[in-house]
Structures are given as C-alpha cells and as structure tokens.
PDB file of N, CA and C in Angstrom:
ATOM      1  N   UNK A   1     137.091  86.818 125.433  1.00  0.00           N
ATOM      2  CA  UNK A   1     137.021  88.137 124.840  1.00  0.00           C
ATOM      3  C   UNK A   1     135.974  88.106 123.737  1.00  0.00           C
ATOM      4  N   UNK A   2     134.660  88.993 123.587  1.00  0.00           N
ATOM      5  CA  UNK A   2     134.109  89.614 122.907  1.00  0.00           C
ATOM      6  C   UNK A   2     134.576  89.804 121.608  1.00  0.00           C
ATOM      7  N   UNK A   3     134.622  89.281 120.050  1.00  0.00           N
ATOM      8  CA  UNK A   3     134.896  90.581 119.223  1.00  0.00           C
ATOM      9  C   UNK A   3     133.860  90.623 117.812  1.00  0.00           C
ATOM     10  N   UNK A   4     133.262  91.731 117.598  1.00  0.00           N
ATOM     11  CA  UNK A   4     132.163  92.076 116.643  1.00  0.00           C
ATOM     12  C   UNK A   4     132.374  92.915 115.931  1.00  0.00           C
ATOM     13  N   UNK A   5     132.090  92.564 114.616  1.00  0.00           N
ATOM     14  CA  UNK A   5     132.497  93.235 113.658  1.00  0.00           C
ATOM     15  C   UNK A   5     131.094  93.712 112.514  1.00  0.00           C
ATOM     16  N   UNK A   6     131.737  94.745 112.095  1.00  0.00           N
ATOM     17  CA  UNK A   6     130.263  95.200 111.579  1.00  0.00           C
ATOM     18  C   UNK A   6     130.614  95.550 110.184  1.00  0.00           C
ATOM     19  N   UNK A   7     129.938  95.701 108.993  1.00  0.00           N
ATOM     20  CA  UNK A   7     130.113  95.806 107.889  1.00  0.00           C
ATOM     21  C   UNK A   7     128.889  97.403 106.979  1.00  0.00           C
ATOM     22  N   UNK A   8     129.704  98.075 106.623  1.00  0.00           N
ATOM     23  CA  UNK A   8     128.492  98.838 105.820  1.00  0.00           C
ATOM     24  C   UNK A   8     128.046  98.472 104.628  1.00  0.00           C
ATOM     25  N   UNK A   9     126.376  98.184 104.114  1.00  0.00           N
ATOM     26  CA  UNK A   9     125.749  97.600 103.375  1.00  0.00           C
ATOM     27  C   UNK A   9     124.739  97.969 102.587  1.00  0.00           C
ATOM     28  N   UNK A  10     124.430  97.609 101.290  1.00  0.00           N
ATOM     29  CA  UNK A  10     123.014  98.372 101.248  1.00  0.00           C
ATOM     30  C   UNK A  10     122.263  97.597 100.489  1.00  0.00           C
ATOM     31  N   UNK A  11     120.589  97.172 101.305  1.00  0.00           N
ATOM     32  CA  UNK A  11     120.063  96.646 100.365  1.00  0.00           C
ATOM     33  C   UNK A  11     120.024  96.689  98.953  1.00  0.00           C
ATOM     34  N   UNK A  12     119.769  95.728  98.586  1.00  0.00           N
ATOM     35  CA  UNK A  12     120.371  95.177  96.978  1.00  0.00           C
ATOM     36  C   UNK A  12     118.823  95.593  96.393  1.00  0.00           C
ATOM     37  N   UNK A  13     117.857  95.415  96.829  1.00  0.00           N
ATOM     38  CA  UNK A  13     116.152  95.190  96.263  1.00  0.00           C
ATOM     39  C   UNK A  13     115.661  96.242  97.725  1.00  0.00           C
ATOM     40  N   UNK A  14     114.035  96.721  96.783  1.00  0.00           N
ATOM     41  CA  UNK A  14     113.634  97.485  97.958  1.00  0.00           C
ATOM     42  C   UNK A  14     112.617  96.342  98.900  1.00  0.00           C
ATOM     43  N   UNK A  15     112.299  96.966  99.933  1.00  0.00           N
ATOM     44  CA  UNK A  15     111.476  96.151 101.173  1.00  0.00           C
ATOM     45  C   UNK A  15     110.518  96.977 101.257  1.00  0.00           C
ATOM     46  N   UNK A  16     109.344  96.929 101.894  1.00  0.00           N
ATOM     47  CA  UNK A  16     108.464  97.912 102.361  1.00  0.00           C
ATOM     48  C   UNK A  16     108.702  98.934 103.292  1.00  0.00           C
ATOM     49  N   UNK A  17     109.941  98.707 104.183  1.00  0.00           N
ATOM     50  CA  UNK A  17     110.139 100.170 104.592  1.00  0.00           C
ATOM     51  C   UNK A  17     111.504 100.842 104.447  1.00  0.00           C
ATOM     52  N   UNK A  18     111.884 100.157 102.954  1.00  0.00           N
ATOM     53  CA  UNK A  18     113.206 100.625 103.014  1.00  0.00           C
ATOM     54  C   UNK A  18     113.380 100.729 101.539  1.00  0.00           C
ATOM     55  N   UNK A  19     114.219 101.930 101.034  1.00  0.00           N
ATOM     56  CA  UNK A  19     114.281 102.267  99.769  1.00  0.00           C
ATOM     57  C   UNK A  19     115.739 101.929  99.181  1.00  0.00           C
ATOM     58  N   UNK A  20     116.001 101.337  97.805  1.00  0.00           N
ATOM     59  CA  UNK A  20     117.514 100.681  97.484  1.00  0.00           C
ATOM     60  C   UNK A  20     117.918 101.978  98.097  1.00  0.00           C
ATOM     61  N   UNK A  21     119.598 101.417  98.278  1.00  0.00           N
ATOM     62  CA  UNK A  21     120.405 102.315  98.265  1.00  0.00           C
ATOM     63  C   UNK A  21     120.287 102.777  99.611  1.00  0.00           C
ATOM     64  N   UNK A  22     119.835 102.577 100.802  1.00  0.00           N
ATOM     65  CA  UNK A  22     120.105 103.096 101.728  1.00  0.00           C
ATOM     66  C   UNK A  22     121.378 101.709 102.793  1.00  0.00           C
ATOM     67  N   UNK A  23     121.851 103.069 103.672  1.00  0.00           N
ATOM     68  CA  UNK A  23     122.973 102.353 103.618  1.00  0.00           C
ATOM     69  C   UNK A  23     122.743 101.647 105.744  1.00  0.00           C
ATOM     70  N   UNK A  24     123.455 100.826 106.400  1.00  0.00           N
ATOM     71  CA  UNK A  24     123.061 100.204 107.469  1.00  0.00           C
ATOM     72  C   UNK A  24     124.082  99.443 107.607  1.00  0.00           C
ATOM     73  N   UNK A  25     124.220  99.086 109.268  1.00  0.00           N
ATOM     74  CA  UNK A  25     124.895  97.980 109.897  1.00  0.00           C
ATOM     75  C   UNK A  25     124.941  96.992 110.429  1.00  0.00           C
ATOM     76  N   UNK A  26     125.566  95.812 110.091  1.00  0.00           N
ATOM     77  CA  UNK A  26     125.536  94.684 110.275  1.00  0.00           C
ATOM     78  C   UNK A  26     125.570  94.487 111.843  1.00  0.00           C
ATOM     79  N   UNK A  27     124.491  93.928 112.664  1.00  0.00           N
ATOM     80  CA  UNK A  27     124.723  93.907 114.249  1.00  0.00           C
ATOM     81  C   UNK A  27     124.404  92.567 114.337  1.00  0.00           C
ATOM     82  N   UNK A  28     123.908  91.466 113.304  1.00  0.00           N
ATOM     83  CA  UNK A  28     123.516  90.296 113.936  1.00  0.00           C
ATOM     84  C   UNK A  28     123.541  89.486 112.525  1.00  0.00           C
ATOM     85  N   UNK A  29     123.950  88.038 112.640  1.00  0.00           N
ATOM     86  CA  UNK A  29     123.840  87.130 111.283  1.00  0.00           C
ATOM     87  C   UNK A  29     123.655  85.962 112.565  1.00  0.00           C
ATOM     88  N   UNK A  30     122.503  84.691 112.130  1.00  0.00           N
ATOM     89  CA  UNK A  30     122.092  83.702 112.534  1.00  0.00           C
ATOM     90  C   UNK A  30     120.564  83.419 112.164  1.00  0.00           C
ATOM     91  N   UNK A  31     120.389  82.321 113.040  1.00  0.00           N
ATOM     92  CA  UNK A  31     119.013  81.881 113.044  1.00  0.00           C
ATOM     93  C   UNK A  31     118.767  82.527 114.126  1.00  0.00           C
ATOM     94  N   UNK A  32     116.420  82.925 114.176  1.00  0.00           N
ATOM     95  CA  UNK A  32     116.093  82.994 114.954  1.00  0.00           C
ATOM     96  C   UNK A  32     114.952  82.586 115.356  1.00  0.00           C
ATOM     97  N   UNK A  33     113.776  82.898 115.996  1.00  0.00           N
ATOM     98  CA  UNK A  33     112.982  81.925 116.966  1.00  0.00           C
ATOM     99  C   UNK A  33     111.626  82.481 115.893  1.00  0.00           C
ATOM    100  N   UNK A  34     112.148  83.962 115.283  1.00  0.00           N
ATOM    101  CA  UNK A  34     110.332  84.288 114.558  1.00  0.00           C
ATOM    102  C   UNK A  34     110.164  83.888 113.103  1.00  0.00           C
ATOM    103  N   UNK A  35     111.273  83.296 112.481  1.00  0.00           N
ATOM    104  CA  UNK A  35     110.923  82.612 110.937  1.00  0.00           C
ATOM    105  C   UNK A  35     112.228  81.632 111.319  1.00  0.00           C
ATOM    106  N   UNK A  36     112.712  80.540 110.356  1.00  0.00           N
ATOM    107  CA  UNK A  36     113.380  79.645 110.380  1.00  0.00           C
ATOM    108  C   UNK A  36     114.554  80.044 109.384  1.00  0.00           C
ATOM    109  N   UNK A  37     115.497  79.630 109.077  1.00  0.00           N
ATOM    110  CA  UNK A  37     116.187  80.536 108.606  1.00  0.00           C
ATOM    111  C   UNK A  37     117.526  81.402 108.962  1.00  0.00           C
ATOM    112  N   UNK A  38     118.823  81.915 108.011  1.00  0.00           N
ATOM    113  CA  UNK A  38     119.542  82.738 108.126  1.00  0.00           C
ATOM    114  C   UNK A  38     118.901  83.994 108.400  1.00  0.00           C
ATOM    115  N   UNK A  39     119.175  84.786 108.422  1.00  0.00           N
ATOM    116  CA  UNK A  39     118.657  86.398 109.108  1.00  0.00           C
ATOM    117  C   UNK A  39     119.757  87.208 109.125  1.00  0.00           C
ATOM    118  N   UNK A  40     119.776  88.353 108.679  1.00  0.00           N
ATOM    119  CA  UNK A  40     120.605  89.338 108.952  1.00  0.00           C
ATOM    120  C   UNK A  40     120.312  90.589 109.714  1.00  0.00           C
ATOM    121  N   UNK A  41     120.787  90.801 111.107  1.00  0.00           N
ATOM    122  CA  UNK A  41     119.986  91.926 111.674  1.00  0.00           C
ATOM    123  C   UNK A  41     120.945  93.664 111.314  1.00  0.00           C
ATOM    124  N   UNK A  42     120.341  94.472 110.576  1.00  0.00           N
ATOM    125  CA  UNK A  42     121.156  95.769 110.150  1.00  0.00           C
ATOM    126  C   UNK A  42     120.438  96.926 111.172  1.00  0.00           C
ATOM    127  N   UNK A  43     121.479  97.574 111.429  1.00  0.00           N
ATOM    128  CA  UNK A  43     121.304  99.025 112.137  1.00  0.00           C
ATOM    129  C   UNK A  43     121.096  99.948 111.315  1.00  0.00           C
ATOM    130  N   UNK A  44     119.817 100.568 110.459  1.00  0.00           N
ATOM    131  CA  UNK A  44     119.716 101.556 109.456  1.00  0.00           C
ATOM    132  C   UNK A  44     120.181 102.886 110.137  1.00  0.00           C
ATOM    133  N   UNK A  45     120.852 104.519 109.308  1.00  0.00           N
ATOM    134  CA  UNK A  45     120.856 105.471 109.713  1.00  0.00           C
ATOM    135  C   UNK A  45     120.008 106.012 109.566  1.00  0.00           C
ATOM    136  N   UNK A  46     118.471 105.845 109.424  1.00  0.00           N
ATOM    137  CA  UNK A  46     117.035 106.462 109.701  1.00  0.00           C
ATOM    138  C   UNK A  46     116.400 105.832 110.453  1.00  0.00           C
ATOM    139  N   UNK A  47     115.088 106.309 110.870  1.00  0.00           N
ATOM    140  CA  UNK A  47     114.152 105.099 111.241  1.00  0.00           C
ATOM    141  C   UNK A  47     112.994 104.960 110.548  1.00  0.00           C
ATOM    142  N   UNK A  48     113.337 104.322 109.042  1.00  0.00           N
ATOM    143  CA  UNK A  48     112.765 103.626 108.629  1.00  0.00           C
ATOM    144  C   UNK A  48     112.481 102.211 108.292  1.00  0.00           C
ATOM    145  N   UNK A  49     113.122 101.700 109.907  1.00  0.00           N
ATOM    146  CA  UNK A  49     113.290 100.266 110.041  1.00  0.00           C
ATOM    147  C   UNK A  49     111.944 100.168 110.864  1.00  0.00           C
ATOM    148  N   UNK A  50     112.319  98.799 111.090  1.00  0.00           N
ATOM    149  CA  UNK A  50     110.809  97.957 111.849  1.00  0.00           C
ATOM    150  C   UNK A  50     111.142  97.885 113.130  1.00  0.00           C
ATOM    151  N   UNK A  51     112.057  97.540 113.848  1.00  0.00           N
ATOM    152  CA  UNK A  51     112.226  97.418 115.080  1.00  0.00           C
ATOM    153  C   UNK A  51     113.885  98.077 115.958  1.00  0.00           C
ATOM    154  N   UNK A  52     114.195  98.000 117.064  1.00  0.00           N
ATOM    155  CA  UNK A  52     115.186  97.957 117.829  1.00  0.00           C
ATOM    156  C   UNK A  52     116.084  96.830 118.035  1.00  0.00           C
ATOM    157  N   UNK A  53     116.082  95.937 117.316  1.00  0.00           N
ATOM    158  CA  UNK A  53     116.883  94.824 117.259  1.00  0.00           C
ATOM    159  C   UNK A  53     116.256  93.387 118.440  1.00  0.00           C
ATOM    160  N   UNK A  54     115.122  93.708 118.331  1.00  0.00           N
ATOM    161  CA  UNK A  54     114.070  92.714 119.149  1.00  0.00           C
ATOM    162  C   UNK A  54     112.847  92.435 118.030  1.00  0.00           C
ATOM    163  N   UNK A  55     112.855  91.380 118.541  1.00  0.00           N
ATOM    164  CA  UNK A  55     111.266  90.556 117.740  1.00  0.00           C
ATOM    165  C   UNK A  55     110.775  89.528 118.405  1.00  0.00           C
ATOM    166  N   UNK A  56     109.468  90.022 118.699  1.00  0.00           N
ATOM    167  CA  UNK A  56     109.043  88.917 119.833  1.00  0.00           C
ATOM    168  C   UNK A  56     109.165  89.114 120.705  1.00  0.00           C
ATOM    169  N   UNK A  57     109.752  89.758 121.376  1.00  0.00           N
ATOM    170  CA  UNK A  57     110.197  89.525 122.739  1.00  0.00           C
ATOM    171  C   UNK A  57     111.762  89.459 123.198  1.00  0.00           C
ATOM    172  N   UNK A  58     112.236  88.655 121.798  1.00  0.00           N
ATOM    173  CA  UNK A  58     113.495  88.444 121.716  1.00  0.00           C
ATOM    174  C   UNK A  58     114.542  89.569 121.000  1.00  0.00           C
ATOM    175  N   UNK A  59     115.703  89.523 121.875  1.00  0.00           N
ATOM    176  CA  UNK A  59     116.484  90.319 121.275  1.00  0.00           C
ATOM    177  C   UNK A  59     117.657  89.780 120.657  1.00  0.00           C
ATOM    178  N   UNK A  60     118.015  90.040 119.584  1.00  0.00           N
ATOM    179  CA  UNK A  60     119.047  89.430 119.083  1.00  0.00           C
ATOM    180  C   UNK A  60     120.402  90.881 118.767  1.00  0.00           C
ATOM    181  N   UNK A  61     119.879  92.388 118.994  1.00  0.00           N
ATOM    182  CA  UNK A  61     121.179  93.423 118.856  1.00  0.00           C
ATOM    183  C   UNK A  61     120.484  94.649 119.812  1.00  0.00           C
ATOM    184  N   UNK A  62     120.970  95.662 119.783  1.00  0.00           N
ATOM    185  CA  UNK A  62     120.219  96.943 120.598  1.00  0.00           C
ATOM    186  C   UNK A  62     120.658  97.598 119.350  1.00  0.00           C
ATOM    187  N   UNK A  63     119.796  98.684 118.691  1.00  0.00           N
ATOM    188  CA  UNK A  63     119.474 100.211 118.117  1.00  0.00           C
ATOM    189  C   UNK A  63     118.243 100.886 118.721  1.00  0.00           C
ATOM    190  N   UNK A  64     118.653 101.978 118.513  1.00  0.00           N
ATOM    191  CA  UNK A  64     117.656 102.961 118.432  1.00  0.00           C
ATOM    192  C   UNK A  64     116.070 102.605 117.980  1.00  0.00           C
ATOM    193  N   UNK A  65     114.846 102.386 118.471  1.00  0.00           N
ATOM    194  CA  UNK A  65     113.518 102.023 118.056  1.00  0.00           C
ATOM    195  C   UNK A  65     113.216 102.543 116.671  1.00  0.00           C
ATOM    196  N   UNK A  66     113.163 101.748 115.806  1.00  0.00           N
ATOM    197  CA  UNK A  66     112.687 102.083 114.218  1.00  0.00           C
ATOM    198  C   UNK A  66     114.281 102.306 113.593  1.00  0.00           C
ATOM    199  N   UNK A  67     115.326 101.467 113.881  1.00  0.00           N
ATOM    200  CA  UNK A  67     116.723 101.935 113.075  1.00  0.00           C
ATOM    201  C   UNK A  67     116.991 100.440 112.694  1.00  0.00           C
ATOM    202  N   UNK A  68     116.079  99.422 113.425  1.00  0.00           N
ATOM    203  CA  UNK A  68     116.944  97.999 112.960  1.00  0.00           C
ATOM    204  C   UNK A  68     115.715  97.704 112.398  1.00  0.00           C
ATOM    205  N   UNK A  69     116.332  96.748 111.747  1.00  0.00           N
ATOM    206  CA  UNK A  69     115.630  95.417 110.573  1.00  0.00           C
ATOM    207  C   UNK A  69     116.550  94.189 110.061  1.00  0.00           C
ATOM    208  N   UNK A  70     115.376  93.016 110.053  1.00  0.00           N
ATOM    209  CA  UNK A  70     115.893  91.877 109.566  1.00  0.00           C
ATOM    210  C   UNK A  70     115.788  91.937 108.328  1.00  0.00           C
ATOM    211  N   UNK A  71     116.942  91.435 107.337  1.00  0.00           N
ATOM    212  CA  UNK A  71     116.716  91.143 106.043  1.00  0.00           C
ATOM    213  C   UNK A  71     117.593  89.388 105.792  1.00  0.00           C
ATOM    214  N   UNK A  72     117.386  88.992 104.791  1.00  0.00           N
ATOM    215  CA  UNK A  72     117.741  87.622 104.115  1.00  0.00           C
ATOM    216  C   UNK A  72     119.361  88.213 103.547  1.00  0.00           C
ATOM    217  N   UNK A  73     119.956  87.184 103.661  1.00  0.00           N
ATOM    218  CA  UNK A  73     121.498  87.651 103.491  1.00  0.00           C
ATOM    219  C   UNK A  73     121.581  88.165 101.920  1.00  0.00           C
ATOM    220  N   UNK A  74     120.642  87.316 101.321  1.00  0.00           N
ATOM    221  CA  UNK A  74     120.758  87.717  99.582  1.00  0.00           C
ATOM    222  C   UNK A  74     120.543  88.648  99.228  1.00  0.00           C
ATOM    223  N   UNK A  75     120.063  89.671  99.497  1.00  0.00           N
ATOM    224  CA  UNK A  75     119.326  90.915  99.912  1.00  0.00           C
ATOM    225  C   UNK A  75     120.217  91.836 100.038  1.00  0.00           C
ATOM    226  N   UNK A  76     121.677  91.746 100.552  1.00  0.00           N
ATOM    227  CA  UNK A  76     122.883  92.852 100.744  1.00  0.00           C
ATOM    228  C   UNK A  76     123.489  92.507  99.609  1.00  0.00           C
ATOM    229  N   UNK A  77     124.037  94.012  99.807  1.00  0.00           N
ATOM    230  CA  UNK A  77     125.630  94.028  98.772  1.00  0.00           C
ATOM    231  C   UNK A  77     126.269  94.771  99.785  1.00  0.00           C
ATOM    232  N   UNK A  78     127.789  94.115 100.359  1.00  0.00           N
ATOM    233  CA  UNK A  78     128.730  94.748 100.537  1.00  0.00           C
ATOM    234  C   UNK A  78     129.455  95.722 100.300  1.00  0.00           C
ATOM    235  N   UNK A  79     129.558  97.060 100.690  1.00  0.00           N
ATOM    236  CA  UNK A  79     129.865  98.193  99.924  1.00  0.00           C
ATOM    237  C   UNK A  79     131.686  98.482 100.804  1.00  0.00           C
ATOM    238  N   UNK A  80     132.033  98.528 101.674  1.00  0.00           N
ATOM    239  CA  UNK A  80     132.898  98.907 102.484  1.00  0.00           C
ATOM    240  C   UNK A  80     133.286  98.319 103.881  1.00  0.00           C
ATOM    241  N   UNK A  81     134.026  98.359 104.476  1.00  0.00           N
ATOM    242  CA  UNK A  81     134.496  97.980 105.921  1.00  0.00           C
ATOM    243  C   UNK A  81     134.974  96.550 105.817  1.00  0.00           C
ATOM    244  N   UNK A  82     135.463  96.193 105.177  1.00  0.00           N
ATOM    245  CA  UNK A  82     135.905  94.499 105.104  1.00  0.00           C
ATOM    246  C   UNK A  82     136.528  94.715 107.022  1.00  0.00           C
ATOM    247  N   UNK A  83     136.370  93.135 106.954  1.00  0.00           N
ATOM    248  CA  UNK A  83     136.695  92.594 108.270  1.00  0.00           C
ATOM    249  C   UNK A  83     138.237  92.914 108.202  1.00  0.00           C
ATOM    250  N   UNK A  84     138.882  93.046 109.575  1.00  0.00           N
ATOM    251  CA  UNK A  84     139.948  92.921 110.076  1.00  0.00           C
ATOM    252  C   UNK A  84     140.868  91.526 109.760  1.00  0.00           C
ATOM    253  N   UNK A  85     141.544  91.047 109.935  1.00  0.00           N
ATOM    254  CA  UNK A  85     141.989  89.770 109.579  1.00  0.00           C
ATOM    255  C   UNK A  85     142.425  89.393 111.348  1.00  0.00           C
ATOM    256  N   UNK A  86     142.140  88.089 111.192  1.00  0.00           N
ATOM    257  CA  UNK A  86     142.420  87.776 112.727  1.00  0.00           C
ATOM    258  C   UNK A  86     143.998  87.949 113.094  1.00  0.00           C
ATOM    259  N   UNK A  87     143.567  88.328 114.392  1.00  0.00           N
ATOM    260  CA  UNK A  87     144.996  88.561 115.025  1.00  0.00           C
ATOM    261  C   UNK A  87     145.556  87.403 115.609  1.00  0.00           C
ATOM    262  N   UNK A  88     146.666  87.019 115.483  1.00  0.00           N
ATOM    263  CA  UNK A  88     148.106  85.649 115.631  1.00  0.00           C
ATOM    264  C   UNK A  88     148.175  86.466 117.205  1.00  0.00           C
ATOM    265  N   UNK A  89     148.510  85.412 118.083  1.00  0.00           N
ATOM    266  CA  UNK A  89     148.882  85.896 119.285  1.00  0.00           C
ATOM    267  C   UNK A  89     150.442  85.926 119.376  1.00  0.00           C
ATOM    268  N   UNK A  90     151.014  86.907 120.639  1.00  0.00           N
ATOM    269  CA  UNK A  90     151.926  87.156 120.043  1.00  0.00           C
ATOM    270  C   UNK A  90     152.926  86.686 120.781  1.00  0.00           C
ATOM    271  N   UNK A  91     153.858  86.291 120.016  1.00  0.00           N
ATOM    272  CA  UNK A  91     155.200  85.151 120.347  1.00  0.00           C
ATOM    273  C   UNK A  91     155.406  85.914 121.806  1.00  0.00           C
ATOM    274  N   UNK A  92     156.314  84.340 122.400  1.00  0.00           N
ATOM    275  CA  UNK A  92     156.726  84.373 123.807  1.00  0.00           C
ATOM    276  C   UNK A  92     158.178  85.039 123.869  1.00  0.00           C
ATOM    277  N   UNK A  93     158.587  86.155 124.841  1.00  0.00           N
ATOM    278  CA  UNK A  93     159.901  86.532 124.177  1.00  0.00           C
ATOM    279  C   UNK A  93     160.849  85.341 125.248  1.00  0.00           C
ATOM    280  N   UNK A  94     161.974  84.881 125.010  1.00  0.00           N
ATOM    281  CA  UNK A  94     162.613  83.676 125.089  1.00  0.00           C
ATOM    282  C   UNK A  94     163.526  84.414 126.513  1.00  0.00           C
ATOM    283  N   UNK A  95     162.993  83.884 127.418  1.00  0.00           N
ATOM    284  CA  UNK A  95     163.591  83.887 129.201  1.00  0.00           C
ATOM    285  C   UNK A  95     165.510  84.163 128.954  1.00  0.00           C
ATOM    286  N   UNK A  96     165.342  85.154 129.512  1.00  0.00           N
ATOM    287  CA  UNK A  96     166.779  85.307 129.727  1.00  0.00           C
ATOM    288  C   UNK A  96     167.791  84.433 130.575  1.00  0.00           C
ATOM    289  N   UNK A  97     168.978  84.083 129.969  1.00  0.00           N
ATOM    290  CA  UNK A  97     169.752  83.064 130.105  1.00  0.00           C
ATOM    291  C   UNK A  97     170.634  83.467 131.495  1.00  0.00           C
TER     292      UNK A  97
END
C-alpha cells in the first residue's frame, strides 16, 4: 500500500521566482540526479514555479507546468497539516469457541 502525505508550507526566504509567504505542497523529499543533496519538491498554488515536478528528464512528482519547484529543506517553515500518526493494525477478533 501506497501512503503520501503532504504538508502546507511557506518559504521561509525569497527565491527568484517565488515571493516569502507564498504558500505550497509538499509532493517529494529525497535526493536527486540534477544537484547532490536533500531536495524538497513543493506544488505552488500559482505558476510561479519552475517546473511540473520533472528536471531533466526526470520526474520525481506530477503538477501542473510552472506550479512545482525544488527548494533546500532549510528554506520551509511548517505552517499546518501535521502528519497523521501511523495506523496500529487492527487486533485479531479471538475465533469462536
């Protein structure tokens, strides 16, 4: 099973195509193949992002063309949506006697 979780965020410092205070979603955290490095890939609600969640060639999320961008994790502040807490699977009910 699949499960992804997304967080609302807003750059902490401005970038060149992005002004503080705008707000975006978390679709990707890892390393990738076009700098070395953590990476954070966000889904902005404009398109004043750089890409669709591809670079290179490579895709690491899907948005809308000009809604995603990579930023450095230091770079966010957490504003809302905390994670879910993992779910306990759930007890066996005990076979009737």
């Amino acid at each position: 099973m699949d499960l992804s979780l997304s967080w609302t965020l807003r750059p902490s410092r401005s970038t060149p195509t992005q002004t503080p205070g705008a707000e975006a979603i978390i679709r990707f955290t890892g390393q990738t193949a076009f700098i070395p490095g953590v990476w954070v890939g966000v889904e902005l609600e404009d398109s004043s992002g750089k890409n669709d969640g591809s670079v290179q060639g490579v895709r690491y999320f899907e948005c809308p063309l000009g809604h995603g961008m990579f930023v450095r994790p230091a770079s966010l502040k957490v504003l809302a949506g905390q994670p879910a807490p993992f779910l306990t699977p759930a007890k066996k009910k005990a076979a009737p006697e």
